[in-house]
Protein backbone atom coordinates (compact mmCIF):
# COMPACT_ATOMS: atom_id res chain seq x y z
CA UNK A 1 0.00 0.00 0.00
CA UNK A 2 1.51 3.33 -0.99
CA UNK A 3 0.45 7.14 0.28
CA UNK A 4 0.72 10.46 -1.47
CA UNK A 5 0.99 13.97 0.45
CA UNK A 6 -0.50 16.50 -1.32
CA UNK A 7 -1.00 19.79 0.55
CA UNK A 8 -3.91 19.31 2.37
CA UNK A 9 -5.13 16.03 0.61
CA UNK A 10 -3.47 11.98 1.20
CA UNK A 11 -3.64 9.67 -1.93
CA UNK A 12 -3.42 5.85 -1.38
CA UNK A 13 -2.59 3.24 -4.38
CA UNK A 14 -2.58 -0.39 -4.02
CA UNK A 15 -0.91 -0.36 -7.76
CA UNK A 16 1.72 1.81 -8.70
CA UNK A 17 2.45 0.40 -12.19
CA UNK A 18 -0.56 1.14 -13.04
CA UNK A 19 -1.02 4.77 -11.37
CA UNK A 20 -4.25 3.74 -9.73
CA UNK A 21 -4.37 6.41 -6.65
CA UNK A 22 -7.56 7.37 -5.07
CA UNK A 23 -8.17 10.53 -2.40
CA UNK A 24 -8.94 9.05 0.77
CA UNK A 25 -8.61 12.02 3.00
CA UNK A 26 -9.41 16.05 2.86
CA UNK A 27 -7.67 17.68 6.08
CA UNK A 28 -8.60 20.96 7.29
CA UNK A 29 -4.95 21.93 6.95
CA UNK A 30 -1.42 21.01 5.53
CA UNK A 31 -0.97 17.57 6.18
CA UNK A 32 2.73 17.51 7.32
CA UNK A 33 3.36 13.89 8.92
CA UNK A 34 2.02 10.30 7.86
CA UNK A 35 2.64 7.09 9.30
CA UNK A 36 1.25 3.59 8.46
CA UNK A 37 1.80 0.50 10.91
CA UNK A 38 0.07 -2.63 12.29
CA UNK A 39 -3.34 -1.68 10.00
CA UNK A 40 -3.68 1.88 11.61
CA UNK A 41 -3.00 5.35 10.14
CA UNK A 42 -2.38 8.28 11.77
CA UNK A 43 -1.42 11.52 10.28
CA UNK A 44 -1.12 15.03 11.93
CA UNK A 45 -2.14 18.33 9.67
CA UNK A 46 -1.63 22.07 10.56
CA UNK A 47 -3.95 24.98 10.53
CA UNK A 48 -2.48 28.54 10.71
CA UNK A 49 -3.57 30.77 13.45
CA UNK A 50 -3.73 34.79 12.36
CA UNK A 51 -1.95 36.35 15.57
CA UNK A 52 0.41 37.47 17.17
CA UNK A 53 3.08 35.53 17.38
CA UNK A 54 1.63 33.66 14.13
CA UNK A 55 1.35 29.91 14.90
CA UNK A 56 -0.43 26.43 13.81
CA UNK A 57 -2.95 24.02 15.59
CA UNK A 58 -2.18 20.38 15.19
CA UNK A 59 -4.75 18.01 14.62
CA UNK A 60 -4.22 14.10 14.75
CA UNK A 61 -6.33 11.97 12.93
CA UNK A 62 -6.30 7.84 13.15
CA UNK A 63 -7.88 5.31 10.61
CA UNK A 64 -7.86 2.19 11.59
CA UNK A 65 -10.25 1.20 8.56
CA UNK A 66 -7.91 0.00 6.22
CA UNK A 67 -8.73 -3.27 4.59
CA UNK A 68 -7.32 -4.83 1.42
CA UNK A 69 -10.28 -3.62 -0.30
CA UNK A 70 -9.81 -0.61 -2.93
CA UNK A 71 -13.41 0.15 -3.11
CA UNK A 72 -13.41 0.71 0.92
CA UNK A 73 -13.05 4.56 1.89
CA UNK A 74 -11.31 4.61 5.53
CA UNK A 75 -13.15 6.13 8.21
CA UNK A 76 -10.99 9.54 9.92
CA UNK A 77 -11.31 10.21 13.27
CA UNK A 78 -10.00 13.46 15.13
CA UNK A 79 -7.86 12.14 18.46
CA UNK A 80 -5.95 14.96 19.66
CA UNK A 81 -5.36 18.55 18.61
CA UNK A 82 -2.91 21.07 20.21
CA UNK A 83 -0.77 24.59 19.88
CA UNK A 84 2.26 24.36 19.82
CA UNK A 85 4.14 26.60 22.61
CA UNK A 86 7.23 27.09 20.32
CA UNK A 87 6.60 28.37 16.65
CA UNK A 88 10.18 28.54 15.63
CA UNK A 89 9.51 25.59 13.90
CA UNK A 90 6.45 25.74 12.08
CA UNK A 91 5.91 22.37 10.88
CA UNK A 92 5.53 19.17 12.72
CA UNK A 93 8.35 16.83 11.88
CA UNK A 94 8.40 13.56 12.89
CA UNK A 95 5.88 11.02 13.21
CA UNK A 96 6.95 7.27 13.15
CA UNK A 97 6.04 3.36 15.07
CA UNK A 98 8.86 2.54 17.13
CA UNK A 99 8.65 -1.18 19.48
CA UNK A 100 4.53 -1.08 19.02
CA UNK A 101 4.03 2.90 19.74
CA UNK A 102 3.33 6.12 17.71
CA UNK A 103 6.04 8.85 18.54
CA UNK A 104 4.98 12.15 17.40
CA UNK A 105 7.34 15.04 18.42
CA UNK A 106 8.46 18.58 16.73
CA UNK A 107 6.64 21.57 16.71
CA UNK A 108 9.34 23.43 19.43
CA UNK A 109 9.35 21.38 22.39
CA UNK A 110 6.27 19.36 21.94
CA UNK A 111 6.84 15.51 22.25
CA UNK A 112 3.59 13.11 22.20
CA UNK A 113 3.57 9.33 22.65
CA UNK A 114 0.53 6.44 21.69
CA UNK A 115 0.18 2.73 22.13
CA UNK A 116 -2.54 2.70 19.79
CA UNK A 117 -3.15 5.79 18.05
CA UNK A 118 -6.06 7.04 20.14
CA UNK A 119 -4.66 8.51 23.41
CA UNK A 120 -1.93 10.97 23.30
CA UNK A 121 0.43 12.69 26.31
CA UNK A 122 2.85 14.95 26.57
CA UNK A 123 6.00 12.86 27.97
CA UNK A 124 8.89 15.49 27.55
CA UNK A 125 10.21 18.45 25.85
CA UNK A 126 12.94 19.00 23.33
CA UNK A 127 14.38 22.19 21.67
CA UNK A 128 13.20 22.23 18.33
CA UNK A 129 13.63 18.53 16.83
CA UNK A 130 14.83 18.83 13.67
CA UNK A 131 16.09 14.67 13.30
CA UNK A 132 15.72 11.65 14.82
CA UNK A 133 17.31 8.21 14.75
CA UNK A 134 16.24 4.84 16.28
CA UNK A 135 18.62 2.41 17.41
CA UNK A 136 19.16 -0.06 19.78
CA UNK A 137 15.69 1.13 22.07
CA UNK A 138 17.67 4.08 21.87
CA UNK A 139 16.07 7.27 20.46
CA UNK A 140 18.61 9.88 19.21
CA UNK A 141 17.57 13.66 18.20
CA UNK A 142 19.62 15.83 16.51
CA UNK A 143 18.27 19.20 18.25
CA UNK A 144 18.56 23.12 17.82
CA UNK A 145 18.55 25.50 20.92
CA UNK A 146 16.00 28.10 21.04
CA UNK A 147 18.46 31.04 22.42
CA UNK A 148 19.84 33.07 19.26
CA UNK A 149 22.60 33.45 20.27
CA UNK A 150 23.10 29.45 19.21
CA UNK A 151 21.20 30.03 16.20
CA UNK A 152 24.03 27.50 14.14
CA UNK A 153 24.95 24.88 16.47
CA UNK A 154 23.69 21.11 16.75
CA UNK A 155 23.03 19.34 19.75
CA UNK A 156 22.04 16.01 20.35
CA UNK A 157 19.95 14.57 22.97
CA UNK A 158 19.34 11.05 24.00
CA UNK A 159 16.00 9.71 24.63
CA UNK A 160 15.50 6.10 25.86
CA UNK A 161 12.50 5.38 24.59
CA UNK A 162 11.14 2.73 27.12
CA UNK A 163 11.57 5.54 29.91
CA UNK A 164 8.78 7.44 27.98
CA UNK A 165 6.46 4.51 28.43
CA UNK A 166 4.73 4.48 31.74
CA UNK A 167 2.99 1.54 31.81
CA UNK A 168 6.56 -0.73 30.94
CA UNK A 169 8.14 1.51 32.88
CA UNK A 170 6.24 0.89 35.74
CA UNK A 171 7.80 -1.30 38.45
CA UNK A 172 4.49 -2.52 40.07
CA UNK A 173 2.91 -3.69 36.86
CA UNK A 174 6.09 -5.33 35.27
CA UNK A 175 6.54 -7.35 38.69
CA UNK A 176 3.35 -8.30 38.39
CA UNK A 177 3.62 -9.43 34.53
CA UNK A 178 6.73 -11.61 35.77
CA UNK A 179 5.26 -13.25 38.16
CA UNK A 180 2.06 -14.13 36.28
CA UNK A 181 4.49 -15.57 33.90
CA UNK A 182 6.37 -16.99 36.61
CA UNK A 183 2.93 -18.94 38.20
CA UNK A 184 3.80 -22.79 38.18
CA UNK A 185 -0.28 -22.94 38.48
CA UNK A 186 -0.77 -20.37 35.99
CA UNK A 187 1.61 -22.50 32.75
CA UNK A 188 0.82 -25.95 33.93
CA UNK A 189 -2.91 -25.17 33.56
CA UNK A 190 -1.64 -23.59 30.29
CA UNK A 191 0.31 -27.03 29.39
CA UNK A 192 -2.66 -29.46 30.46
CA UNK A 193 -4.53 -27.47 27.88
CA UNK A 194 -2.37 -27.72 25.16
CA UNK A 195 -1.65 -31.24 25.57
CA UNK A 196 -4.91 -32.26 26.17
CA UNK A 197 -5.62 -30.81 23.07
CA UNK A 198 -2.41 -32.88 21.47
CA UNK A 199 -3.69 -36.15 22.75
CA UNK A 200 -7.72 -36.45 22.84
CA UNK A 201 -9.23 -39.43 23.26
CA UNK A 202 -8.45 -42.18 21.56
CA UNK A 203 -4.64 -41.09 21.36
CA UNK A 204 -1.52 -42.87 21.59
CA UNK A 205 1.68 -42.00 23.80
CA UNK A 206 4.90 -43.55 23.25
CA UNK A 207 7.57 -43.48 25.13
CA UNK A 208 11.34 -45.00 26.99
CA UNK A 209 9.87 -43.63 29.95
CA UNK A 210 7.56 -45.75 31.75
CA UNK A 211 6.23 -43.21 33.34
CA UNK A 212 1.79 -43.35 33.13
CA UNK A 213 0.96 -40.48 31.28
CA UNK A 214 -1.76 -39.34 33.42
CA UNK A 215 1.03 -38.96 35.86
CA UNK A 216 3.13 -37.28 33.66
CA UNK A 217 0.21 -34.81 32.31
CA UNK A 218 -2.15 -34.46 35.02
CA UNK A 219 -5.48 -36.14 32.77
CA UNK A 220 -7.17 -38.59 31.39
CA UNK A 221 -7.13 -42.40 31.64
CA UNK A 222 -4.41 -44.16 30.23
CA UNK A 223 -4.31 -47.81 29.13
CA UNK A 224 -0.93 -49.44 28.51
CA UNK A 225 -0.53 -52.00 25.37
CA UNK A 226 2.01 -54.87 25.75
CA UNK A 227 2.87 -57.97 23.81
CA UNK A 228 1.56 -56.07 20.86
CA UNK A 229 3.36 -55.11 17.99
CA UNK A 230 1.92 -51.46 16.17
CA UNK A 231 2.20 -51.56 12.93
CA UNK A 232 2.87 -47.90 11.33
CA UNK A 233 2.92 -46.75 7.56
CA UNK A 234 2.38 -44.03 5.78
CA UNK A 235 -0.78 -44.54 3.88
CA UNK A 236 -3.86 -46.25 4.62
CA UNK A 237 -6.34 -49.19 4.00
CA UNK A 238 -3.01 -50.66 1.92
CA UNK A 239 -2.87 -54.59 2.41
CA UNK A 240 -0.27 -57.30 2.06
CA UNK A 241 1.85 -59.73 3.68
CA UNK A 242 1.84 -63.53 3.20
CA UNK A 243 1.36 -66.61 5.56
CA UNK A 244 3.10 -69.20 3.13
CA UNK A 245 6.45 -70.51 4.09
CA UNK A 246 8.77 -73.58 2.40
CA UNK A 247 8.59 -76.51 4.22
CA UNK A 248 12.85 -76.35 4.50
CA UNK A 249 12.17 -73.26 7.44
CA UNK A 250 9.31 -75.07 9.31
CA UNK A 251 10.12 -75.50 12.53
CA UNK A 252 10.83 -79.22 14.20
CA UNK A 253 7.36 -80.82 14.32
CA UNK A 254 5.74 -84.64 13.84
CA UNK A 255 2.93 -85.95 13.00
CA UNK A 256 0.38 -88.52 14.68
CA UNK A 257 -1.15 -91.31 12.62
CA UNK A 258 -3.74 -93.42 12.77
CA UNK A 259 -5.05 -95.89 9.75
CA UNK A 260 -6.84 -98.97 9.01
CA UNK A 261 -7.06 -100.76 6.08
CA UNK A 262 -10.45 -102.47 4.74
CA UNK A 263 -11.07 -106.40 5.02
CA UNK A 264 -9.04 -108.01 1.61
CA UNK A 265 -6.64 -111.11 1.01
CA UNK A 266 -9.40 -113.71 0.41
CA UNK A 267 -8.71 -116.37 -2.37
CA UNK A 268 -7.62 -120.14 -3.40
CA UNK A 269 -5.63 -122.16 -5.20
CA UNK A 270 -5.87 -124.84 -8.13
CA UNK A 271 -4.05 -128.26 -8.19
CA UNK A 272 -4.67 -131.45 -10.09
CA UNK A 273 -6.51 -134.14 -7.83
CA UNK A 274 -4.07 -137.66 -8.88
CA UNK A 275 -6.85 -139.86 -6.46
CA UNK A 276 -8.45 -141.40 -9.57
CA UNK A 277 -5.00 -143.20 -10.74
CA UNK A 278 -4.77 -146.91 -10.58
CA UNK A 279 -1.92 -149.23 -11.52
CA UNK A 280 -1.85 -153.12 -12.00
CA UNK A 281 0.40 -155.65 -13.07
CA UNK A 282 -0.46 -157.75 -16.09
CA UNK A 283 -1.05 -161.66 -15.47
CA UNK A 284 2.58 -162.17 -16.68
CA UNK A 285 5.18 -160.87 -14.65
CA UNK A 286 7.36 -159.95 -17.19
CA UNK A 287 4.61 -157.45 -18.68
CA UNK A 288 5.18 -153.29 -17.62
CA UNK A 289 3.07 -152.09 -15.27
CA UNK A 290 -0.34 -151.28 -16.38
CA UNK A 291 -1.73 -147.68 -14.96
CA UNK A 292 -5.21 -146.50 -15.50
CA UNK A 293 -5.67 -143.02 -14.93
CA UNK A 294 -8.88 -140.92 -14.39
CA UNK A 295 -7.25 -137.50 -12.69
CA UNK A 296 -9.52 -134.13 -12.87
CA UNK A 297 -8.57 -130.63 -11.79
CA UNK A 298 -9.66 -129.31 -7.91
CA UNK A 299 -9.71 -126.64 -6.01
CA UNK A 300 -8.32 -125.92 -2.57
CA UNK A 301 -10.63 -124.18 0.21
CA UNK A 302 -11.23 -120.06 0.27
CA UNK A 303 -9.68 -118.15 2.80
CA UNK A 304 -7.15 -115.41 3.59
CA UNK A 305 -9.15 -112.25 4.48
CA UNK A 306 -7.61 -109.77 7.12
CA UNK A 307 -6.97 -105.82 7.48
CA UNK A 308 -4.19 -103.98 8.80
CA UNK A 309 -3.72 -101.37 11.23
CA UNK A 310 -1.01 -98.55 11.54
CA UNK A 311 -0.52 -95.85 14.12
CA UNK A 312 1.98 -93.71 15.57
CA UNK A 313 4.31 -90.53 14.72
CA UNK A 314 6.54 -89.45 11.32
CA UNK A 315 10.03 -88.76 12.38
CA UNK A 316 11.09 -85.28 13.21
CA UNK A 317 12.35 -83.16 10.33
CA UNK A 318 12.86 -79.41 9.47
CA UNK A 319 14.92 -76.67 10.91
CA UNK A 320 14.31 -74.23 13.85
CA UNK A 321 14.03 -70.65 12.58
CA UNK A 322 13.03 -67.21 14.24
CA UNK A 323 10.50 -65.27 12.86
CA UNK A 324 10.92 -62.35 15.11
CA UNK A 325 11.22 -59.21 13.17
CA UNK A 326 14.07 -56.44 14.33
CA UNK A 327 12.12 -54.28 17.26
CA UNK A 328 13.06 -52.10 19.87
CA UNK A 329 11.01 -51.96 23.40
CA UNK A 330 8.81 -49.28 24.49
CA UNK A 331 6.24 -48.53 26.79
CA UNK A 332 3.01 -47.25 25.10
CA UNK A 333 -0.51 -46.62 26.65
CA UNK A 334 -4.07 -45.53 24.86
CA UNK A 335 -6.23 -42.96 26.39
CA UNK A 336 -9.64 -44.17 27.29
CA UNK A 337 -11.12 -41.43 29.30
């Protein structure tokens, strides 16, 4: 956002390519100091009083109106106005935001201070400012005494600026900021907040500590997980993994058996039945033996059913193998409640 001074008018321009500056402010006077910080305005403009000696009123005026919006006019609003007691200098020179306050001095010996814009004090006086540097908290300005006779000589005062603000400077309030800040109530209700905002319920708390965490935080009910493995990634709902091993990594096991087998082994055999052969000798003793044979085919008798029965274990075989994967212990708890 950039700000013109013309005379008694202020231009503002959110795009200076383009030359796109719009009035947003008519002052009954020269405007002679504008300053723009933390989304508040505050400009001071000078009216000429016809007397004797001849002098100006000051006015200051604060916006704090000032969106991003180009089509949005800022609202003015008259906070302070004053007369100078020194006309030597008849324009106000300085106006700037130094450590979160509006410094406004010049004018003679005037010197005005604001946190916000709104409420204005005289704080000290100075011989006609004519520069000022800020460094270090330190406020330097480059001054010119009043007597004539020192018309061409340069002095420079030092100004602390923190000793001009009564409120930091006060020892009563900052005691009392430290030891608000120092409260052990006053952060650990500050921490139990913030952590309990960390770990709702439903949470999970890690750690080498086994410490219970409603010890350790002050809330909730904690339930601590053991002989359980959590398994993290980094995306969700993915699946995989396999149960399948070869049989060469199975552990040492048997197995028991038990088996019958069904009745079988019934049959017979053939041979040839020689009961119906007869032999003789002829009526002459010199004649061969005579045989008469009437020999037939028989069977022998059925038999030779039976079953079998077989129990007991297989021999041991495979090879021991751990299935452990790498891990490192912790102690972990869920909170319930």
């Amino acid at each position: 956002m950039c700000f013109i001074l013309q005379n008694d008018k202020i231009y503002r321009s959110y795009s200076i390519p383009f030359g796109r500056f719009e009035q947003i402010f008519q002052a009954d006077g020269d405007i002679e100091a504008l300053c723009y910080a933390s989304n508040v305005c505050v400009l001071v403009s000078g009216s000429m009083l016809y007397s004797y000696p001849v002098s100006y009123n000051r006015h200051i005026y604060l916006s704090q109106d000032f969106s991003q919006d180009p089509e949005k006019t800022p609202n003015w609003e008259l906070v302070y106005s004053f007369t100078p007691k020194f006309t030597r200098n008849y324009r106000f020179t300085n106006l700037f935001y130094i450590d979160g306050y509006f410094i406004a001095f010049g004018c003679g010996d005037l010197v005005n201070i604001s946190s916000d814009g709104k409420n204005w004090s005289e704080i000290t006086k100075f011989q006609d400012v004519k520069k000022a540097i800020f460094k270090n908290n330190m406020l330097i300005l480059m001054t010119r005494p009043i007597l004539t006779s020192y018309t061409i000589s340069i002095l420079y005062n030092k100004f602390n600026i923190h000793n001009g603000l009564k409120k930091k400077a006060d020892k009563e309030w900052v005691n009392t900021e430290l030891k608000k800040k120092a409260d052990k109530e006053w952060v650990n209700t500050k921490l139990n907040t913030m952590f309990e905002m960390i770990y709702p319920i439903g949470s999970i708390y890690t750690s080498m500590n086994s410490t219970n965490p409603s010890t350790l935080f002050g809330f909730g009910t904690w339930q601590q997980i053991t002989d359980r493995f959590l398994y993290c990634t980094n995306s969700s709902k993915q699946t995989g993994g396999s149960k399948t091993i070869t049989g060469e990594n199975l552990p040492a096991h048997s197995h028991y058996v038990n088996l019958n087998t069904t009745e079988a082994g019934w049959h017979k055999h053939r041979y040839w039945d020689w009961s119906g052969m007869t032999k003789g000798k002829g009526y002459d003793v010199k004649d061969d033996v005579k045989f008469a044979i009437n020999c037939y085919w028989n069977d022998t008798q059925g038999s030779g059913n039976h079953t079998h029965n077989v129990s007991g274990y297989t021999q041991t075989t495979g090879q021991s193998k751990d299935y452990m994967p790498p891990y490192m212990t912790v102690y972990a708890w869920y909170r319930v409640q």
